[in-house]
N, C-alpha and C. Protein backbone atom coordinates (compact mmCIF):
# COMPACT_ATOMS: atom_id res chain seq x y z
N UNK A 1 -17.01 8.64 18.25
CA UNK A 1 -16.43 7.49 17.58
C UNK A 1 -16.24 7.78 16.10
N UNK A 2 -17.29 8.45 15.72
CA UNK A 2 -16.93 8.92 13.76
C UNK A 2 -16.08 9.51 13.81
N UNK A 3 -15.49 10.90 14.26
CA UNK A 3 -14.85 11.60 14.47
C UNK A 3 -13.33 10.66 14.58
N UNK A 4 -12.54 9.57 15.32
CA UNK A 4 -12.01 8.98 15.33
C UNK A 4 -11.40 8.18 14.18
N UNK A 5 -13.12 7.58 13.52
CA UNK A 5 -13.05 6.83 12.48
C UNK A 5 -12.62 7.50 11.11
N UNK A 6 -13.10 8.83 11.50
CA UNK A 6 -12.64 9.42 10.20
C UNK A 6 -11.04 10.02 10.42
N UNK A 7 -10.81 10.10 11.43
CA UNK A 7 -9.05 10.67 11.90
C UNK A 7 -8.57 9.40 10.87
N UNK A 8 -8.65 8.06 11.77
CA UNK A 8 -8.04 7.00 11.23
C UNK A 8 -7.75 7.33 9.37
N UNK A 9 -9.72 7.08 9.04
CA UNK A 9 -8.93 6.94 7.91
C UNK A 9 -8.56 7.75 6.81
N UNK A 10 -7.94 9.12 7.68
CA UNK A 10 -7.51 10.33 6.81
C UNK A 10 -6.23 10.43 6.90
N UNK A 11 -5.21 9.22 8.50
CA UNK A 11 -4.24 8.57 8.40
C UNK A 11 -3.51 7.58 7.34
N UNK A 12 -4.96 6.92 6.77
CA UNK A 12 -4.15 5.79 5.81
C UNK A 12 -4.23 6.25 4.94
N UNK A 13 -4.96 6.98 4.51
CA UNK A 13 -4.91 8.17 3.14
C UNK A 13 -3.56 8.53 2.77
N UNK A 14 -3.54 9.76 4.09
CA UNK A 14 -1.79 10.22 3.52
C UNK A 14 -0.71 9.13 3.50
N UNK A 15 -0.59 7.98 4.43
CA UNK A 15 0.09 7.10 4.18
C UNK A 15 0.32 5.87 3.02
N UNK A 16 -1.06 5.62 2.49
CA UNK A 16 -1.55 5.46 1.52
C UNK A 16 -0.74 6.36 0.20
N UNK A 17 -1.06 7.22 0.21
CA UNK A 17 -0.67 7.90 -1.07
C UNK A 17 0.83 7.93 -0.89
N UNK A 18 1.50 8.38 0.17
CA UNK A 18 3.16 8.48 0.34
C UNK A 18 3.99 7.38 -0.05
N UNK A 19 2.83 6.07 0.39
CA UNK A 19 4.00 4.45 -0.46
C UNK A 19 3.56 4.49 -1.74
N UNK A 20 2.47 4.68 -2.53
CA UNK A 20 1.58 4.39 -3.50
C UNK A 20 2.77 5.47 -4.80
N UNK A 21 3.48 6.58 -4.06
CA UNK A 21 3.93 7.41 -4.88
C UNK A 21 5.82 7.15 -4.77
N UNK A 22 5.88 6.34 -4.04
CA UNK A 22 7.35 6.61 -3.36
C UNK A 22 7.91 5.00 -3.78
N UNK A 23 7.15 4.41 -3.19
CA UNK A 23 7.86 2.80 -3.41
C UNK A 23 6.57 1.59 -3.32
N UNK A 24 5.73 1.40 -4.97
CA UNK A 24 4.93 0.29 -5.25
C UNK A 24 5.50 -0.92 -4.27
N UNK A 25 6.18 -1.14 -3.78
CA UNK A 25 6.44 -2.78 -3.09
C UNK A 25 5.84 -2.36 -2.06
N UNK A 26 6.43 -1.21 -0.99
CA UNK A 26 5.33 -1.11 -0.25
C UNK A 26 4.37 -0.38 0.02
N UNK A 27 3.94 -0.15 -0.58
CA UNK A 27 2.53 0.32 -0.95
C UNK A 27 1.56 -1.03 -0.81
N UNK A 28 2.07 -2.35 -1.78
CA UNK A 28 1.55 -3.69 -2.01
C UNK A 28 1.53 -4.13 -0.55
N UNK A 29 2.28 -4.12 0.29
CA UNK A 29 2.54 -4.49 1.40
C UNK A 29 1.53 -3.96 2.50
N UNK A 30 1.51 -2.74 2.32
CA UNK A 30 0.37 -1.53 3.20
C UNK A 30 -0.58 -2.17 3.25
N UNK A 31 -1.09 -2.31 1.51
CA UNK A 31 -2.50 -3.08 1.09
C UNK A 31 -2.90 -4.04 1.63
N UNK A 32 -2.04 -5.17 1.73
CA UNK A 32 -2.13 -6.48 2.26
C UNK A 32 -2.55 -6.72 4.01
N UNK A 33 -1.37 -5.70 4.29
CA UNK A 33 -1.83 -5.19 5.98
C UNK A 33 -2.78 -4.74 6.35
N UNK A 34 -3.35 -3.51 5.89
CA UNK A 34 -5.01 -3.04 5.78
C UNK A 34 -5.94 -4.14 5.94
N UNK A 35 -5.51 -4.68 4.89
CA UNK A 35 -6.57 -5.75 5.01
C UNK A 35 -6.77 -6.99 6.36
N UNK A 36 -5.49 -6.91 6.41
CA UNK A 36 -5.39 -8.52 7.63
C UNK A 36 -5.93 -7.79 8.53
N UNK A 37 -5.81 -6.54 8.63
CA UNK A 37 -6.15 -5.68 9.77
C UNK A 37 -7.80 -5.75 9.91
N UNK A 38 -8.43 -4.78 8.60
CA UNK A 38 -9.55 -5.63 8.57
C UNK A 38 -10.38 -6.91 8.86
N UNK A 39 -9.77 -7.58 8.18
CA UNK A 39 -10.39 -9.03 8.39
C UNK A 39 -10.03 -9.42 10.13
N UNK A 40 -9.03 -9.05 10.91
CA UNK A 40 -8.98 -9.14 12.21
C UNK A 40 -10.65 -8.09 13.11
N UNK A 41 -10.50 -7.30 12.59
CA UNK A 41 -11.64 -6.49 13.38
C UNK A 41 -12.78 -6.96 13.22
N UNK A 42 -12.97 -7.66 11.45
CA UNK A 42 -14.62 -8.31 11.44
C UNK A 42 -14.45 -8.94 12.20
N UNK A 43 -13.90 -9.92 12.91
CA UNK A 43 -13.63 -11.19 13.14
C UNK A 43 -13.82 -10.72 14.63
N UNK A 44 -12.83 -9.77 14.95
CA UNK A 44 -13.56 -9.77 16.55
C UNK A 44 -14.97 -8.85 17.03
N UNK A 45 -15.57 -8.48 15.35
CA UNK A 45 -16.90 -7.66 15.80
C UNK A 45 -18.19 -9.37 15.90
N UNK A 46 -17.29 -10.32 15.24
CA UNK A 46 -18.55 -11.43 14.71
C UNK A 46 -18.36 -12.43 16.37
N UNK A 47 -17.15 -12.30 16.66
CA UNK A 47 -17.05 -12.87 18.31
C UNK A 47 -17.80 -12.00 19.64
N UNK A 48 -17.70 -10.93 19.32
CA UNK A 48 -18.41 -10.27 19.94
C UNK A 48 -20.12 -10.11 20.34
N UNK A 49 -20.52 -10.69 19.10
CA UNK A 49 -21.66 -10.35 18.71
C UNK A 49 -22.22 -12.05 19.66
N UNK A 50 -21.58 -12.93 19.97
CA UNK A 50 -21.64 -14.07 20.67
C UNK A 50 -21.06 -14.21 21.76
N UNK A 51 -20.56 -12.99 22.24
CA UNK A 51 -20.29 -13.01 23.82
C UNK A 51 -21.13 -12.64 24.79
């Protein structure tokens, strides 16, 4: 599973840096997504944790 976790986030890295250098709007956009993305996974680790 680390192994995975770290694939992932050596994915948003380079993708990360490619908007961050190429086009600030979306880059801002990436950011924003990351996050909803995030906040979706706490959300189904905190449902989980009550199933």
């Amino acid at each position: 599973m680390n192994e995975l976790i770290e694939k992932i986030v050596e994915e948003i890295e380079i993708s990360l840096n490619y908007y961050k250098e190429s086009d600030p709007v979306a880059y801002e956009g990436e950011i924003l997504g990351l996050q909803e993305a995030l906040d979706i996974i706490h959300d189904q680790l905190e449902i989980s944790k009550h199933t």
